[in-house]
C-alpha atoms as a PDB file:
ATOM      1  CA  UNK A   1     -63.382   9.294  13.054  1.00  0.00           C
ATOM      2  CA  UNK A   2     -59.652   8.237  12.414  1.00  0.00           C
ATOM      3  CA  UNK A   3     -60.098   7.946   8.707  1.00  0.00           C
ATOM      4  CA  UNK A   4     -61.310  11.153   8.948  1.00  0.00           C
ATOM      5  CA  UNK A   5     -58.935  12.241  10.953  1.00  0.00           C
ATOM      6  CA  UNK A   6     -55.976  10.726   8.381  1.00  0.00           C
ATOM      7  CA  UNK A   7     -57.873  12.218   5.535  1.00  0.00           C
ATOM      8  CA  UNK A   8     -57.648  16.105   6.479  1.00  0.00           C
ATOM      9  CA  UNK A   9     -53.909  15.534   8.001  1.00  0.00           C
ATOM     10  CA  UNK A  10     -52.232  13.435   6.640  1.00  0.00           C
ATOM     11  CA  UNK A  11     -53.305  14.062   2.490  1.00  0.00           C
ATOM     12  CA  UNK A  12     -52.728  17.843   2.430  1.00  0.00           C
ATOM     13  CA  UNK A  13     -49.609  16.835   4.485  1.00  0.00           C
ATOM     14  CA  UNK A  14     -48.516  14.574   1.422  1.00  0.00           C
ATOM     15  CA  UNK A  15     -49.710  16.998  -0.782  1.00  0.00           C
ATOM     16  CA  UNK A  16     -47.603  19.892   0.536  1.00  0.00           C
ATOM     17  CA  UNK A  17     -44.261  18.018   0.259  1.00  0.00           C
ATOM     18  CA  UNK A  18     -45.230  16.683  -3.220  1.00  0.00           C
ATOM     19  CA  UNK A  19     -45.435  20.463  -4.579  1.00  0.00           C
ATOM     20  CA  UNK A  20     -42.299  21.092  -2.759  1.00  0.00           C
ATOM     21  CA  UNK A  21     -39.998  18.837  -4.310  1.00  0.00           C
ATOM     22  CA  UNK A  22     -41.517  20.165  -7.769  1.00  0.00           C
ATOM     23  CA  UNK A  23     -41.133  23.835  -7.051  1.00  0.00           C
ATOM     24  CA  UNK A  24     -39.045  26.289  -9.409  1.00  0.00           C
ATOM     25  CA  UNK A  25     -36.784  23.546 -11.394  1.00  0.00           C
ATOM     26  CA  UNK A  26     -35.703  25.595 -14.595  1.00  0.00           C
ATOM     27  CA  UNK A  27     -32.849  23.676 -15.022  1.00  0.00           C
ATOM     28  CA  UNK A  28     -31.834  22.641 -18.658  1.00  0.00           C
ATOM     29  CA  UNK A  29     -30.792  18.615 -19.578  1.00  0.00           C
ATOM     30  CA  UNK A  30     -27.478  18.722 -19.012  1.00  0.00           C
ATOM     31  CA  UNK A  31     -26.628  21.812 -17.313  1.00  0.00           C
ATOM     32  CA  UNK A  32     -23.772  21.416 -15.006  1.00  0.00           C
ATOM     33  CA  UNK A  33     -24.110  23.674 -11.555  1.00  0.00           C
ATOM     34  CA  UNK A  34     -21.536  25.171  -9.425  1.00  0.00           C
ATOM     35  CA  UNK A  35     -22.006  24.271  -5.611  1.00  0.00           C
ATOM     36  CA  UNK A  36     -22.859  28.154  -4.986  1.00  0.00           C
ATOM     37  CA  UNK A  37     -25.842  27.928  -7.967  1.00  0.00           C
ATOM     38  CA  UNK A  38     -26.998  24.548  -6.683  1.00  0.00           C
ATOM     39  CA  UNK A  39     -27.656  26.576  -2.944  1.00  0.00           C
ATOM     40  CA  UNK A  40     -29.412  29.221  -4.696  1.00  0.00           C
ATOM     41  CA  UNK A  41     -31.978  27.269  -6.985  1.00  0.00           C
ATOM     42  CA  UNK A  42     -31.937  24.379  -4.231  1.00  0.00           C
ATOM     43  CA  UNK A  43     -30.416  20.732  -4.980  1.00  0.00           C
ATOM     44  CA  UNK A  44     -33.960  18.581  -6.310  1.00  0.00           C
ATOM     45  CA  UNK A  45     -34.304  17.113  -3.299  1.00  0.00           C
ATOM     46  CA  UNK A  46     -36.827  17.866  -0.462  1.00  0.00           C
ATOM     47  CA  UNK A  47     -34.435  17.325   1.849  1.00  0.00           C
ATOM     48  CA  UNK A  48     -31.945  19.444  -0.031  1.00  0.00           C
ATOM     49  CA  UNK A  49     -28.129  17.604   0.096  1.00  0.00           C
ATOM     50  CA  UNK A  50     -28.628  15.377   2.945  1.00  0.00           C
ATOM     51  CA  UNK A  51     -26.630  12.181   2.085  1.00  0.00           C
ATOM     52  CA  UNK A  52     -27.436   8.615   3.775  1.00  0.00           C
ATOM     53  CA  UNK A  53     -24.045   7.425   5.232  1.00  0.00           C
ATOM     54  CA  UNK A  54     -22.651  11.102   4.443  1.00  0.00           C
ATOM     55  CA  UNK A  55     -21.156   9.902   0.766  1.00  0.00           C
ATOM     56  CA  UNK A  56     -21.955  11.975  -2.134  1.00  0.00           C
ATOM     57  CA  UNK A  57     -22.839   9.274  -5.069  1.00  0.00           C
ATOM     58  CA  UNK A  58     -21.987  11.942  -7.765  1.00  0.00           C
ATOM     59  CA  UNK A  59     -18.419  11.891  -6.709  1.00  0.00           C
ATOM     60  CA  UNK A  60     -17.494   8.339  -6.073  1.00  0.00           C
ATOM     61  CA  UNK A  61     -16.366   7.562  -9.222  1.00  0.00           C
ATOM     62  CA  UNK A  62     -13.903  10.529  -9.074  1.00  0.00           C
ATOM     63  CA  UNK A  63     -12.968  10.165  -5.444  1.00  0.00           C
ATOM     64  CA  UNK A  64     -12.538   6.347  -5.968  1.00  0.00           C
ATOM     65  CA  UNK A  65     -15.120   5.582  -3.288  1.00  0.00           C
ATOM     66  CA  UNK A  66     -13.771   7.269  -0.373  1.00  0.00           C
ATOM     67  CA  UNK A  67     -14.831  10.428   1.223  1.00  0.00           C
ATOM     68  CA  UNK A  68     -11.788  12.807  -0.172  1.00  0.00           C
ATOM     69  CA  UNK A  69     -10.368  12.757  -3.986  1.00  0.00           C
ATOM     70  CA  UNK A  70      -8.703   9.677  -4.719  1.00  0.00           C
ATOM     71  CA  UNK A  71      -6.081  11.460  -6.677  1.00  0.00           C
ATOM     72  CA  UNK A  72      -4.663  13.491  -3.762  1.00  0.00           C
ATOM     73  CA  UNK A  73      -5.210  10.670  -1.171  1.00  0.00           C
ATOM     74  CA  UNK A  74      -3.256   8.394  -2.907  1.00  0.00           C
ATOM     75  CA  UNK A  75      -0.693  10.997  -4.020  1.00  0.00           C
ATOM     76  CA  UNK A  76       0.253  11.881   0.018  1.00  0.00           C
ATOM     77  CA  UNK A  77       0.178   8.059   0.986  1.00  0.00           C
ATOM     78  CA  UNK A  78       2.872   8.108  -1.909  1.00  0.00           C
ATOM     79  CA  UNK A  79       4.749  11.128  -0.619  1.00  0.00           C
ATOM     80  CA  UNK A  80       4.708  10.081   2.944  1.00  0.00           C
ATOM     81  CA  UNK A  81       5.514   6.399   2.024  1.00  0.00           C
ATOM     82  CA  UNK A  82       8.481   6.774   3.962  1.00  0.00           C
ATOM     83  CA  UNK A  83       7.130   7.742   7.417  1.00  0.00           C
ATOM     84  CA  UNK A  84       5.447   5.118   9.453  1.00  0.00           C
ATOM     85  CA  UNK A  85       1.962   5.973   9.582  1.00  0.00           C
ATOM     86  CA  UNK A  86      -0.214   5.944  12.691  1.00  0.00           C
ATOM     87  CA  UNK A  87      -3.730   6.560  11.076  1.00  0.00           C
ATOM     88  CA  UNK A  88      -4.796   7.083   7.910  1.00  0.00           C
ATOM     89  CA  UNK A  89      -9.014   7.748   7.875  1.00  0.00           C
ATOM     90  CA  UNK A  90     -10.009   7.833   4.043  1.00  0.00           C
ATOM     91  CA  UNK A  91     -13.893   8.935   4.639  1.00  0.00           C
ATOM     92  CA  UNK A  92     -12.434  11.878   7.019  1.00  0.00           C
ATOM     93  CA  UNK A  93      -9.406  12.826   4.628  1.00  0.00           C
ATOM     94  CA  UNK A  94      -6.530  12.240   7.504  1.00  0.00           C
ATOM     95  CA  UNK A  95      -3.255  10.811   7.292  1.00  0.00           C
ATOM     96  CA  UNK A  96      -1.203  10.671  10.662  1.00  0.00           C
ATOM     97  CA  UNK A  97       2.206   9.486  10.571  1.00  0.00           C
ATOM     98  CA  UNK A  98       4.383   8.452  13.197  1.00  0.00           C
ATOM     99  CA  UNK A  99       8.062   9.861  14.425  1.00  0.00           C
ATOM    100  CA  UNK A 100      10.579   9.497  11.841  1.00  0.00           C
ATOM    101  CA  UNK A 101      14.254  10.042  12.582  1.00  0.00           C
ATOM    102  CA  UNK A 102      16.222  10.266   9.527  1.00  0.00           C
ATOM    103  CA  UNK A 103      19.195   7.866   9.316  1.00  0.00           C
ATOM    104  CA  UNK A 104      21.541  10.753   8.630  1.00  0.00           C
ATOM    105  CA  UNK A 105      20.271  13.138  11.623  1.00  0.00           C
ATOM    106  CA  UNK A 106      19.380  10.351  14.176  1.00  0.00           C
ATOM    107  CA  UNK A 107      19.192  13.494  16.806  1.00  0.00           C
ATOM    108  CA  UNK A 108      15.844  15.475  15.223  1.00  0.00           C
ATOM    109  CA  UNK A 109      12.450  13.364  14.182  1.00  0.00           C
ATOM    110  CA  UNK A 110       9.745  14.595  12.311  1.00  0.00           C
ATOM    111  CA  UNK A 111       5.625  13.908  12.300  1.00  0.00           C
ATOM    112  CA  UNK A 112       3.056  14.943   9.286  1.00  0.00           C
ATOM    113  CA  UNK A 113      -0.154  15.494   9.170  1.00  0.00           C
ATOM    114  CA  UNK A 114      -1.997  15.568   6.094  1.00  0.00           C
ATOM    115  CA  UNK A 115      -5.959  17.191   5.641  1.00  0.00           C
ATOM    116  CA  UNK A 116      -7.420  16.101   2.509  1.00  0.00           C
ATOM    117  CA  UNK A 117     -10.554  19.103   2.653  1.00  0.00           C
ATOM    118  CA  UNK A 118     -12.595  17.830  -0.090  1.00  0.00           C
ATOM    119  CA  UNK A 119     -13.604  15.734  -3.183  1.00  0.00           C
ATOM    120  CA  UNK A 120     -12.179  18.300  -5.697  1.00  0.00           C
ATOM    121  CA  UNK A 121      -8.330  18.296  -7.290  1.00  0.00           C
ATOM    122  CA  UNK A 122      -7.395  21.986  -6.244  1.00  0.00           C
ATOM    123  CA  UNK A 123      -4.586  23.510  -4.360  1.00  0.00           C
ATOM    124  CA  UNK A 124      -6.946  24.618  -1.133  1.00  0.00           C
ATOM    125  CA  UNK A 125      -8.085  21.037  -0.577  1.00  0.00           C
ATOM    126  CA  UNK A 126      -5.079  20.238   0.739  1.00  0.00           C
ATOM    127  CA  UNK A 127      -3.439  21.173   4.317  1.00  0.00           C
ATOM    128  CA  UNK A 128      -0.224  19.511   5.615  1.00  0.00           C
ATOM    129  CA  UNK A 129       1.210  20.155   9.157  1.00  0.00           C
ATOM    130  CA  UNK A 130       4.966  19.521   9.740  1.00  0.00           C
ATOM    131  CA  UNK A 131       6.048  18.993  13.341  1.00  0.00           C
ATOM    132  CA  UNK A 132       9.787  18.273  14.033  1.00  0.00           C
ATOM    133  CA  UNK A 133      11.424  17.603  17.746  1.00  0.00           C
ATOM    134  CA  UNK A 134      15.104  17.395  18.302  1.00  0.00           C
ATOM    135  CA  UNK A 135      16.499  15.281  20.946  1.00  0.00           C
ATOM    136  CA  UNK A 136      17.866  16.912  24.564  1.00  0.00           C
ATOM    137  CA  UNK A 137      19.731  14.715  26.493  1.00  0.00           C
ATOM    138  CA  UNK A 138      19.417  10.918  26.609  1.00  0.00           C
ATOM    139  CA  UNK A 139      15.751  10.119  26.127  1.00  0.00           C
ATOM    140  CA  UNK A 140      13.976  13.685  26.189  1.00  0.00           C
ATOM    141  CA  UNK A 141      12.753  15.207  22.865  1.00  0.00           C
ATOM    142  CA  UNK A 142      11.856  18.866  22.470  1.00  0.00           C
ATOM    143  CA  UNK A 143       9.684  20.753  19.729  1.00  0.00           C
ATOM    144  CA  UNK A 144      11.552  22.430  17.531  1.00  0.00           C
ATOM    145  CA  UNK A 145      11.032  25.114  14.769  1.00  0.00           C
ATOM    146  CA  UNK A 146       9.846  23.139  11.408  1.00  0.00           C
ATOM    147  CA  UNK A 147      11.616  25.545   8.075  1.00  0.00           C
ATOM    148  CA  UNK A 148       8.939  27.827   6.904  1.00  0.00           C
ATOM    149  CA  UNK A 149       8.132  27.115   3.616  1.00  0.00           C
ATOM    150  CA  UNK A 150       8.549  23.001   4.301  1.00  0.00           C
ATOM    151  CA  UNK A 151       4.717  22.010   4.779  1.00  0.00           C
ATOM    152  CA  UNK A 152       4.525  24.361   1.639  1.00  0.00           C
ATOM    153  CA  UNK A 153       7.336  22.213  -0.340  1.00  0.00           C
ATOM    154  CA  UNK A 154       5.537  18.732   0.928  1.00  0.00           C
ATOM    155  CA  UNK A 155       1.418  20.359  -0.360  1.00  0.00           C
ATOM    156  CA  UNK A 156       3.218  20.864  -3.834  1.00  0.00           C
ATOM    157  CA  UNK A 157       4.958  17.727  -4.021  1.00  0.00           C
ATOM    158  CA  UNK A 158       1.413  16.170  -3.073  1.00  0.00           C
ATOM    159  CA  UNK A 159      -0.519  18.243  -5.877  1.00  0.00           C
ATOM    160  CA  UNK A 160       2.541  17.723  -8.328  1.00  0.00           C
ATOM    161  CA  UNK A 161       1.920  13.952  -8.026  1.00  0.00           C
ATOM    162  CA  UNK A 162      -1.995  13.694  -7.688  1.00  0.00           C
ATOM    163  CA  UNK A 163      -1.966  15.750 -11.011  1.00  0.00           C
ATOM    164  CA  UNK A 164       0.416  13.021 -12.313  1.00  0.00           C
ATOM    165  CA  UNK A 165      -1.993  10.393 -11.808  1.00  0.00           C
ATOM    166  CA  UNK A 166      -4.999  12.110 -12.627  1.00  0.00           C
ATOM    167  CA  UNK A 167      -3.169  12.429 -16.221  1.00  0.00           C
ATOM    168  CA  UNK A 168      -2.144   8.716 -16.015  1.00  0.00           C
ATOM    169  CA  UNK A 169      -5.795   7.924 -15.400  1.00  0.00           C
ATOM    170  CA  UNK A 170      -6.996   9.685 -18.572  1.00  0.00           C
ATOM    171  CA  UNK A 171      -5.341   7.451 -20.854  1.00  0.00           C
END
């Protein structure tokens, strides 16, 4: 009765995802896919992208094994080198530092936040936040306006200098 059972559930079952994974691949040797054609024709997989431990393989070697591009990770650790940082989470593409005063304006501090939004080397996977406070009084700090086009300046220092050693990488 079980075998039986097993037999007419759990073979067509088999079956079923078998033909799936096999369904409609046209794809040519070689054929490189942008991540709006791989959603249309479907990734391969039956499961489409799902990732074990959330880390796409195909981009480790570019990424250099973390979660975000290597190039622009290690570019804002270099550009915020002199802030003391609070967290930096490589798999979630955050960088957090801490207060900074400047030596030469001991009476404003700044904080930066950087968003590293993906494993690609463009200008919109990148988001900085600039936060600046200026002291009132003895021990009180206050949030002040940050200049408008500084978190701007700071994302194109960032890109200027992941580009640099993407290039430096090549040779």
């Amino acid at each position: 009765m079980l075998r039986t059972v097993l037999r007419h559930l759990l073979l067509p079952l088999a079956l079923a995802f078998t033909l799936a994974a096999c369904e409609g691949k046209t794809e040519r040797v070689g054929e490189i896919l942008t991540g709006e054609e791989k959603i249309k024709r479907g990734s391969g997989k039956v499961f489409g992208d799902l990732r074990i431990g959330g880390i796409d393989r195909s981009t480790a070697d570019r990424s250099g094994g973390i979660g975000v591009n290597g190039w622009l990770w290690r570019a804002s650790l270099d550009a915020l080198s002199f802030l003391p940082l609070a967290a930096a989470d490589p798999f979630g593409g955050v960088i957090i530092t801490d207060w900074y005063a400047p030596p030469e304006s001991p009476a404003e501090r700044f904080k930066v936040t950087v968003y590293i939004l993906g494993t690609d080397l463009r200008s919109d996977g990148l988001r900085v936040s600039v936060f600046r406070q200026e002291r009132r009084g003895s021990d009180a700090w206050a949030d002040s306006q940050v200049g408008a086009g500084t978190a701007s300046e700071l994302e194109n220092a960032i890109l200027t200098r992941a580009r640099e050693l993407r290039i430096a990488s090549a040779h």
